[in-house]
C-alpha atoms as a PDB file:
ATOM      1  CA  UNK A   1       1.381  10.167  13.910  1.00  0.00           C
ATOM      2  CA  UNK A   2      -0.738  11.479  10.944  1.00  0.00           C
ATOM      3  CA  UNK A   3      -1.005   8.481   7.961  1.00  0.00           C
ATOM      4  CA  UNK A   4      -3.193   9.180   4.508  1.00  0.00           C
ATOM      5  CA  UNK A   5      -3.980   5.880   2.832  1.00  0.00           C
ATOM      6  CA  UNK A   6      -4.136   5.881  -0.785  1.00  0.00           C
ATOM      7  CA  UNK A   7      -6.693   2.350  -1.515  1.00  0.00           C
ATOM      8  CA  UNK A   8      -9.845   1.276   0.321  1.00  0.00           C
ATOM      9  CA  UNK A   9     -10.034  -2.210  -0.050  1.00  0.00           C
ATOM     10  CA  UNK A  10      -9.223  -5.264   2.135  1.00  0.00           C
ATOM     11  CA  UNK A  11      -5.732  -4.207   2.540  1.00  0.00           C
ATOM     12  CA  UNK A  12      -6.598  -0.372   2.617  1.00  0.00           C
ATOM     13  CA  UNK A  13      -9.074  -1.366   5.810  1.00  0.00           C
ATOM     14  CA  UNK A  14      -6.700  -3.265   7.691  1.00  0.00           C
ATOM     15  CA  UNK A  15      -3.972  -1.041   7.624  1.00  0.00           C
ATOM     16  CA  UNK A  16      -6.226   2.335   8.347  1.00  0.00           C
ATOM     17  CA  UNK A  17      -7.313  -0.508  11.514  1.00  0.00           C
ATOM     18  CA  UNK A  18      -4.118  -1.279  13.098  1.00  0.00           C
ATOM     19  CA  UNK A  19      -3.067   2.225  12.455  1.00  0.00           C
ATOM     20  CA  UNK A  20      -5.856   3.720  14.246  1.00  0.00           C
ATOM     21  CA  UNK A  21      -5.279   1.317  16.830  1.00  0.00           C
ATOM     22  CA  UNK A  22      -1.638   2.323  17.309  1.00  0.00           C
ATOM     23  CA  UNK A  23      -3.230   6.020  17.939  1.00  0.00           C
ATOM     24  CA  UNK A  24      -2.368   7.796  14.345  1.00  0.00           C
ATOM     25  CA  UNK A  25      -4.518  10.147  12.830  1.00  0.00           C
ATOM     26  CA  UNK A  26      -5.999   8.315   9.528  1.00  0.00           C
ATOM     27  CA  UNK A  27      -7.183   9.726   5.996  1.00  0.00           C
ATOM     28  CA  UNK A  28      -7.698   7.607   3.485  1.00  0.00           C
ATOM     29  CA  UNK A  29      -8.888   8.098  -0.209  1.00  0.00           C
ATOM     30  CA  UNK A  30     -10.513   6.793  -3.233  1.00  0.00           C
ATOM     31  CA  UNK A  31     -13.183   7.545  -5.785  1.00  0.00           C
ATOM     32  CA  UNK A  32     -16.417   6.292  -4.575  1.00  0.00           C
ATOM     33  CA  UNK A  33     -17.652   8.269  -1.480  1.00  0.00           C
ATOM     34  CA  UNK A  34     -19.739   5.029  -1.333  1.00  0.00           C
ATOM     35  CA  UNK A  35     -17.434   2.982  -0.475  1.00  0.00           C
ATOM     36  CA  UNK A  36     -15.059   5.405   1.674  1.00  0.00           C
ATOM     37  CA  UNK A  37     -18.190   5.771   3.814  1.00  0.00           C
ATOM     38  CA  UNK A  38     -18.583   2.419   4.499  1.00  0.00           C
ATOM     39  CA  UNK A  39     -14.952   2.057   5.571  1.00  0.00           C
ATOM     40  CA  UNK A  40     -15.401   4.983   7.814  1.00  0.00           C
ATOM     41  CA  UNK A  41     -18.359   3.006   9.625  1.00  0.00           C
ATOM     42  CA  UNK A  42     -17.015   0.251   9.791  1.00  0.00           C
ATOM     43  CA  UNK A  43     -13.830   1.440  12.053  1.00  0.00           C
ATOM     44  CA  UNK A  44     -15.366   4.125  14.196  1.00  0.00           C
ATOM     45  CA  UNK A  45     -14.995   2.574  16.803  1.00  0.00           C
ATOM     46  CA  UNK A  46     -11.087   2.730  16.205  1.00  0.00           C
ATOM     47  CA  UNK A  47     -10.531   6.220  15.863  1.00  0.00           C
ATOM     48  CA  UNK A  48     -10.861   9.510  14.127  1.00  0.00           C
ATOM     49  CA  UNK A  49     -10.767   8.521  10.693  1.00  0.00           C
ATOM     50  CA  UNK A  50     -11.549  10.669   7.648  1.00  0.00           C
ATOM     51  CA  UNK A  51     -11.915  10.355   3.836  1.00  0.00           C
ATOM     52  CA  UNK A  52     -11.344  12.428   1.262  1.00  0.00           C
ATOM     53  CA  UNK A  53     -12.695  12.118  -2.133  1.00  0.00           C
ATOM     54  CA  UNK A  54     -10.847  12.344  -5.688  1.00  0.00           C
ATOM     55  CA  UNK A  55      -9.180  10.696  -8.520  1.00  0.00           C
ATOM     56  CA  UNK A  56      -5.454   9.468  -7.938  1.00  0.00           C
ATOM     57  CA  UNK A  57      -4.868   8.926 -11.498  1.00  0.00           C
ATOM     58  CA  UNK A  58      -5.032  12.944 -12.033  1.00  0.00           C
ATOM     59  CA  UNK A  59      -2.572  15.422 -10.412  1.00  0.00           C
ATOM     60  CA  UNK A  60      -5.509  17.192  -9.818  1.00  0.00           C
ATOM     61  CA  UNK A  61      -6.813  14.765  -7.627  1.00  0.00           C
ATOM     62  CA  UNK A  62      -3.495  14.223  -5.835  1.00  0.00           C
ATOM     63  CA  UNK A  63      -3.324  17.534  -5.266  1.00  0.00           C
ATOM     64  CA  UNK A  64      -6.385  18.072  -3.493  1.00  0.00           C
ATOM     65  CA  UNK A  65      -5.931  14.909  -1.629  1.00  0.00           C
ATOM     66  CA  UNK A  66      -2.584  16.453  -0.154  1.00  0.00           C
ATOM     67  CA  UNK A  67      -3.744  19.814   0.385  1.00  0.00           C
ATOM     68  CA  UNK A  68      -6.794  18.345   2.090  1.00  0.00           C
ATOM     69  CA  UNK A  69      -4.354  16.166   4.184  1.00  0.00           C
ATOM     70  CA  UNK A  70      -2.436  19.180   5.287  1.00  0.00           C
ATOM     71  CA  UNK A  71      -5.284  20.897   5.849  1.00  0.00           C
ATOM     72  CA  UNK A  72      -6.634  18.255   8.881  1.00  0.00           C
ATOM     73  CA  UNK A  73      -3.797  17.471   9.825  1.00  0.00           C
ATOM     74  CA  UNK A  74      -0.973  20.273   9.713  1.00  0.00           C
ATOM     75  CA  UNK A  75       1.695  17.846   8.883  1.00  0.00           C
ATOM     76  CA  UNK A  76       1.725  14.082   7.154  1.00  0.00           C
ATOM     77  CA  UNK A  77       3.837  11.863   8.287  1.00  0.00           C
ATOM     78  CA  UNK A  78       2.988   8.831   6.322  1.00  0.00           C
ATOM     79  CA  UNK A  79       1.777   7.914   2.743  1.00  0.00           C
ATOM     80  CA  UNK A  80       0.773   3.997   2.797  1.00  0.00           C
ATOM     81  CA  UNK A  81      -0.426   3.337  -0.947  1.00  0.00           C
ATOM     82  CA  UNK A  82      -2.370   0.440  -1.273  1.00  0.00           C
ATOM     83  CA  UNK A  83      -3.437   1.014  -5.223  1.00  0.00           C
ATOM     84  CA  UNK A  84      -3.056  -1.292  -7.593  1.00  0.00           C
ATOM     85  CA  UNK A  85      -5.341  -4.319  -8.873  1.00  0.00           C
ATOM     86  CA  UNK A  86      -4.608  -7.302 -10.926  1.00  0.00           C
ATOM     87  CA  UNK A  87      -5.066  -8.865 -14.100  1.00  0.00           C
ATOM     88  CA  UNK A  88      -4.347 -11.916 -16.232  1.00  0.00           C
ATOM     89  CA  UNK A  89      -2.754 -12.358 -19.607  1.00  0.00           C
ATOM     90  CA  UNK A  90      -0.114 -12.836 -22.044  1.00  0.00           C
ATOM     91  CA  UNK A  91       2.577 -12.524 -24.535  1.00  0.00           C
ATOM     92  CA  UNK A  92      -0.114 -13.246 -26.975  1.00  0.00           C
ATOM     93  CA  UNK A  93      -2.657 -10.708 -25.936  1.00  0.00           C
ATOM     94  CA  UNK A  94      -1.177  -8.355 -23.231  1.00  0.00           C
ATOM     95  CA  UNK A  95      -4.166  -6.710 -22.843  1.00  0.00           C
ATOM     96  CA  UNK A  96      -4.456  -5.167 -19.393  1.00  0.00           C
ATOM     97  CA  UNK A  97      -0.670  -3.952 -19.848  1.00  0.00           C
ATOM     98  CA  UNK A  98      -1.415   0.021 -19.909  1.00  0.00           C
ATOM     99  CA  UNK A  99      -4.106  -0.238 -16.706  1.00  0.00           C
ATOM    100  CA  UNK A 100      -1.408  -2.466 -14.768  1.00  0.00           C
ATOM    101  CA  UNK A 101       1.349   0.225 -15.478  1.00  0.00           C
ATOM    102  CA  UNK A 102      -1.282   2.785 -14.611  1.00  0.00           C
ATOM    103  CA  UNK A 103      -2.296   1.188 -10.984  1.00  0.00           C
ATOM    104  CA  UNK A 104       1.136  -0.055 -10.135  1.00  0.00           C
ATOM    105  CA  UNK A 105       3.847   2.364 -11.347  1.00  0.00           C
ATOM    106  CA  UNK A 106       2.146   5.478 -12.920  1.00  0.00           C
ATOM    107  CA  UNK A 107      -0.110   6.331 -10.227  1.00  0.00           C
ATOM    108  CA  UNK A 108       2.156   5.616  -6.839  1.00  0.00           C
ATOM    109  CA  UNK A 109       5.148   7.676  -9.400  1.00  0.00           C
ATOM    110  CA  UNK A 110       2.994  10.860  -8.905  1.00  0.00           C
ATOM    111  CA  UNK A 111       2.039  10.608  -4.909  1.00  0.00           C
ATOM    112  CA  UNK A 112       5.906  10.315  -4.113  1.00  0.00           C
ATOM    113  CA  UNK A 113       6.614  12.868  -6.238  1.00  0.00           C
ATOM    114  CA  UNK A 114       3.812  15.114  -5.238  1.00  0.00           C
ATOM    115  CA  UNK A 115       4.043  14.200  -1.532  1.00  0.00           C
ATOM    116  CA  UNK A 116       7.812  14.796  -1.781  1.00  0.00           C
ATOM    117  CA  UNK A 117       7.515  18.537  -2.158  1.00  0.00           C
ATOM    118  CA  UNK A 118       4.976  18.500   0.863  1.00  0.00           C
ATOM    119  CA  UNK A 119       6.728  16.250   3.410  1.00  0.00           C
ATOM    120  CA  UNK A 120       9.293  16.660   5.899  1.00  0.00           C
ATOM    121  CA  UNK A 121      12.321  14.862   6.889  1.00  0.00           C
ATOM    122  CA  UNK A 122      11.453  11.798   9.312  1.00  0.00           C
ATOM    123  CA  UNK A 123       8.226  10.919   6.667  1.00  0.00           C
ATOM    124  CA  UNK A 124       7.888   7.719   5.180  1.00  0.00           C
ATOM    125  CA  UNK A 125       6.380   6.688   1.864  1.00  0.00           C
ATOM    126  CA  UNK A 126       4.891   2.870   1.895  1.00  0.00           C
ATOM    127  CA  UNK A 127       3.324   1.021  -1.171  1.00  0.00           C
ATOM    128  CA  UNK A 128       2.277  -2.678  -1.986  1.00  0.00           C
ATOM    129  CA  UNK A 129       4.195  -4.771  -4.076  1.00  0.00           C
ATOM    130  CA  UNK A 130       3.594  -8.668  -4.985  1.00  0.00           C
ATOM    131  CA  UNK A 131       5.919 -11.678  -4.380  1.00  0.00           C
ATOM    132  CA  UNK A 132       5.306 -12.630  -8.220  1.00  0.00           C
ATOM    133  CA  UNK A 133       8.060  -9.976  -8.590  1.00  0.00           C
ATOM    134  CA  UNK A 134      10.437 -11.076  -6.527  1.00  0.00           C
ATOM    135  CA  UNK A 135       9.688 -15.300  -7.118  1.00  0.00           C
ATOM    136  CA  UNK A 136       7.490 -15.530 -10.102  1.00  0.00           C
ATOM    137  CA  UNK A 137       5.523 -19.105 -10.627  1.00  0.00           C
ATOM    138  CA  UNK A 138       2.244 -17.499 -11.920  1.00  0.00           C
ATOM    139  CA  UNK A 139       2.946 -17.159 -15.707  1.00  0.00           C
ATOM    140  CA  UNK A 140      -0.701 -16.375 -16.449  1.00  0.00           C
ATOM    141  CA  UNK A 141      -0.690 -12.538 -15.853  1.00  0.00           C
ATOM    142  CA  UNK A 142       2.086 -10.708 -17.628  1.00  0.00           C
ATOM    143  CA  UNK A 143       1.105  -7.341 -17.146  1.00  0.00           C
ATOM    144  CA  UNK A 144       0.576  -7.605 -13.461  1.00  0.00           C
ATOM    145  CA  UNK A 145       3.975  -9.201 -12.729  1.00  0.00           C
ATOM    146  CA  UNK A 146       5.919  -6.628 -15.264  1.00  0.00           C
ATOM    147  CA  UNK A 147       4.157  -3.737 -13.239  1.00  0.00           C
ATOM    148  CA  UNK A 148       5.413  -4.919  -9.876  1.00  0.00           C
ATOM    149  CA  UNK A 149       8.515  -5.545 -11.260  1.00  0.00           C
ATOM    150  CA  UNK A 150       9.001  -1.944 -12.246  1.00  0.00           C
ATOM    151  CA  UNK A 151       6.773  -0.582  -8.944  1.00  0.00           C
ATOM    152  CA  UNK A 152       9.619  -2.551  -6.982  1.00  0.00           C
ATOM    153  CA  UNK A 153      12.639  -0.418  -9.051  1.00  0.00           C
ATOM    154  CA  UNK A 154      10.513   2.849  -8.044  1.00  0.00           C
ATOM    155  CA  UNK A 155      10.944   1.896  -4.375  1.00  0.00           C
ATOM    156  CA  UNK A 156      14.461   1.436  -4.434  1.00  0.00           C
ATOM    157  CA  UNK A 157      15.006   4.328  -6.722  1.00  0.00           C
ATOM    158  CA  UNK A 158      12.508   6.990  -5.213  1.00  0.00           C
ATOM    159  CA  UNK A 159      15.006   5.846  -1.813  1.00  0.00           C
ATOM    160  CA  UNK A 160      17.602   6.902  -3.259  1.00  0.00           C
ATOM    161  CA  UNK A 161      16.249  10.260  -4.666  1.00  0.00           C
ATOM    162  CA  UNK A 162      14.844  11.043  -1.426  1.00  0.00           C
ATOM    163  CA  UNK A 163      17.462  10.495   0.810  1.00  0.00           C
ATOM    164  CA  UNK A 164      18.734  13.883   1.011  1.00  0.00           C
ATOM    165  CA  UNK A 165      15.426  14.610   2.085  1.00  0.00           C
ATOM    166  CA  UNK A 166      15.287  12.458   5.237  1.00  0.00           C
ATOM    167  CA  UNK A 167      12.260  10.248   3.618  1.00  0.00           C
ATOM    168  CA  UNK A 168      11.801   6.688   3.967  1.00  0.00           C
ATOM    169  CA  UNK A 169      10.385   4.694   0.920  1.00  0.00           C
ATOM    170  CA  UNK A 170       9.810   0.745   1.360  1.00  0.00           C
ATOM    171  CA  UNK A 171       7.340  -1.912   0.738  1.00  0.00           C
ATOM    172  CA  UNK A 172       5.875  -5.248   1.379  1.00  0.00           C
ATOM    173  CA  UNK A 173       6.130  -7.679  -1.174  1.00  0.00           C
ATOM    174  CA  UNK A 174       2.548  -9.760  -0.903  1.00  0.00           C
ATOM    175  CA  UNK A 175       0.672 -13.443  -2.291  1.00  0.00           C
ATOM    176  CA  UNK A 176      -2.479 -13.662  -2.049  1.00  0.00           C
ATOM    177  CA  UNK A 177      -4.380 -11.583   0.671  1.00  0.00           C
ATOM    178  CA  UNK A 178      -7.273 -13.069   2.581  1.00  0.00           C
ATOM    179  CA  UNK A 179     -11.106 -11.753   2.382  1.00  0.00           C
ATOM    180  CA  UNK A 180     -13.199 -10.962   4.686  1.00  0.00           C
ATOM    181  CA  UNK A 181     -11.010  -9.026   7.145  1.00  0.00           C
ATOM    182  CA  UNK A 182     -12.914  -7.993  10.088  1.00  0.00           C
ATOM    183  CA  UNK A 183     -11.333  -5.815  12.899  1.00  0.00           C
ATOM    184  CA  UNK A 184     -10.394  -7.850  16.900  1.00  0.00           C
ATOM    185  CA  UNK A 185     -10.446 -10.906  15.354  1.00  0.00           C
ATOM    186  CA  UNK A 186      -7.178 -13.788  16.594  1.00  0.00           C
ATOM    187  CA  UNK A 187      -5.506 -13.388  13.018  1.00  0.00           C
ATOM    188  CA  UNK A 188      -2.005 -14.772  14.310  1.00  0.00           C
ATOM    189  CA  UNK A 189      -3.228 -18.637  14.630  1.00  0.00           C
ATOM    190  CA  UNK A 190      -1.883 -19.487  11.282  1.00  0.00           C
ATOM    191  CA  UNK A 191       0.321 -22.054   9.599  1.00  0.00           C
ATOM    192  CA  UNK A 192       3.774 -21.500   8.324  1.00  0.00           C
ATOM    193  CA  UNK A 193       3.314 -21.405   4.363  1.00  0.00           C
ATOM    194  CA  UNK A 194      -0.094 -20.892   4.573  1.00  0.00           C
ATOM    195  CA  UNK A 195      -0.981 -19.300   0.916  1.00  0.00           C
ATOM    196  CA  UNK A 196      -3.601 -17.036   2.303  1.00  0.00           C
ATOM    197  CA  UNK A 197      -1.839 -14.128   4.441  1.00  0.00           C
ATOM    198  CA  UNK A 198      -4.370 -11.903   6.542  1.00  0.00           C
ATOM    199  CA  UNK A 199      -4.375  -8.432   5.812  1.00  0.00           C
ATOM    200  CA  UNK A 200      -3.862  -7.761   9.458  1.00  0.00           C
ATOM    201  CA  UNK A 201      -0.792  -9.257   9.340  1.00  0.00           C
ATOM    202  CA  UNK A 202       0.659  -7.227   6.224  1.00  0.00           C
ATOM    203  CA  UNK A 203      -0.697  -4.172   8.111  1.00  0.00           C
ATOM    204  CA  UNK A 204       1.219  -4.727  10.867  1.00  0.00           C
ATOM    205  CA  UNK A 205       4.585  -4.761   9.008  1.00  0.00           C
ATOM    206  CA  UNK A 206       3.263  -1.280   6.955  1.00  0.00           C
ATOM    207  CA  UNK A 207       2.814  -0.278  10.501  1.00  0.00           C
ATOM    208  CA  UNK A 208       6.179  -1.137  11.780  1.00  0.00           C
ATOM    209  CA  UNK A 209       7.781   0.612   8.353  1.00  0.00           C
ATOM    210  CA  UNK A 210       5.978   4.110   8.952  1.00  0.00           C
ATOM    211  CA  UNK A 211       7.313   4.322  12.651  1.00  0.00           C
ATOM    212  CA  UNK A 212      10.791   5.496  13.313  1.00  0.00           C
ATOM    213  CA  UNK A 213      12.003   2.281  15.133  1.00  0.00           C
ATOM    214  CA  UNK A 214      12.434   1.252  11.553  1.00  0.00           C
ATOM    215  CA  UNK A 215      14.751   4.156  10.950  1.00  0.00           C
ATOM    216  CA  UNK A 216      16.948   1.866   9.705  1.00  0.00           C
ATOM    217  CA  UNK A 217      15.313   0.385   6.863  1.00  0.00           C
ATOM    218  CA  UNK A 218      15.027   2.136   3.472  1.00  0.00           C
ATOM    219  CA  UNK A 219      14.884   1.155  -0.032  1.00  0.00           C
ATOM    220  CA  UNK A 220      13.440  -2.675   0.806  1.00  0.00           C
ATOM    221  CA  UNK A 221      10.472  -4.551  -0.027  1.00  0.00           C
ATOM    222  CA  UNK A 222       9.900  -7.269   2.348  1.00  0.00           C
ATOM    223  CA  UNK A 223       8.027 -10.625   1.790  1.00  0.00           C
ATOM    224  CA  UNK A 224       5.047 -10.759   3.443  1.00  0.00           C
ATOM    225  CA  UNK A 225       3.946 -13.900   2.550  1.00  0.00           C
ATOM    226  CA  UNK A 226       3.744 -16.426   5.515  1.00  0.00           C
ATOM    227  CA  UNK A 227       6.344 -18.413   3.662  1.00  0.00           C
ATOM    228  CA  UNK A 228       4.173 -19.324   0.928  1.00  0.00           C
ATOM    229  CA  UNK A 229       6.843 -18.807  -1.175  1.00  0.00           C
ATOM    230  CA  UNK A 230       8.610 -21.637   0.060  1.00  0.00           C
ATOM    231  CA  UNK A 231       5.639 -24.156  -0.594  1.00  0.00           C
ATOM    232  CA  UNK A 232       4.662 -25.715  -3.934  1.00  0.00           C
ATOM    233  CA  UNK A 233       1.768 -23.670  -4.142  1.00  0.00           C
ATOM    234  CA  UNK A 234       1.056 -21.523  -6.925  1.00  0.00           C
ATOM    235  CA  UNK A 235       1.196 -17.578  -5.956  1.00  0.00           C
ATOM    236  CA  UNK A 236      -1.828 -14.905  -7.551  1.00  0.00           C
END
């Protein structure tokens, strides 16, 4: 299969890893060439995976980013976007409200609707959500938590607008995502509830979401939490 990934961090790495493992054809994105080579080295040994260059926060930049796509690959069959970020504040001083709505709702808004015009039935449309929207006991970041609220009403809503065209839109609702992922290491020795879930893991679900044995599945965002949820632990 062919899979862009919008997002080159932790989460962005892991995913373009198990996805190049599973045989897909992988380009991902972002704005520092710095830092998209450095993802690029660090999984060659995985696969054919390329990078493209612009800013997602222009339709410019989208644009090119899709028309690159197409380009290498003919066809896309999978958007995975893993943009975002997070902030804390408050009622009092909401601060980081306009960048959260940016990263979390305004930005993934535009790829769907971009990638919409250039997909084809059977494509599926992937993007990161946050537990804190679905079980909220992190009051200390306002903005953050009213963004994935509303990302999580695109999801279901984009669904429903694209179901006419035979394209799948889901996510993965997340806590807090471990550092330091590095690719073949034993990721699955964890503990129920453990607050820490490794990107690996998450990836693996995006994985299973983008392929058509979860044909079935459309308009959800899954916890992917280890349980966490269910512990007395606070969630970020």
């Amino acid at each position: 299969m062919n899979s862009i990934i919008a997002g080159t961090g932790n989460l962005g790495r892991a995913v373009a890893y198990v996805l190049l493992k599973k045989g897909d054809k992988v380009i991902i994105n972002a704005r520092s060439e710095k830092r998209l080579i450095d993802a690029q080295e660090f999984l060659k040994e995985y696969g054919n995976l390329k990078y493209h260059v612009s800013d997602l926060s222009t339709d410019q930049g989208i644009t090119d980013f899709l028309e690159f796509s197409v380009k290498e690959m003919e066809t896309i069959d999978n958007l995975i976007i893993t943009l975002g970020g997070y902030a804390m504040d408050s009622i009092e001083n909401p601060e980081h409200l306009d960048e959260m709505l940016e990263g979390h709702l305004k930005i993934p808004m535009n790829l769907i609707r971009h990638f919409s015009k250039s997909s084809h039935s059977g494509s599926t449309i992937t993007l990161v959500s946050s537990i804190q929207a679905q079980d909220t006991r992190d009051w200390s970041s306002l903005s953050y938590v009213i963004a994935k609220n509303a990302l999580d009403k695109l999801i279901e809503l984009s669904a429903a607008n694209l179901l006419g065209k035979g394209i799948r839109v889901n996510g993965v609702a997340v806590a807090m995502i471990e550092s330091g992922f590095a690719p073949g290491r034993d990721w699955t020795s964890r503990d129920l509830g453990d607050p820490l879930t490794p990107p690996e893991g998450i990836a693996e679900v995006i994985a299973f979401l983008t392929r058509p044995e979860s044909q079935c599945i459309d308009g959800a965002v899954i916890p992917v939490d280890s349980g966490s949820r269910f512990s007395n632990q606070d969630k970020a």
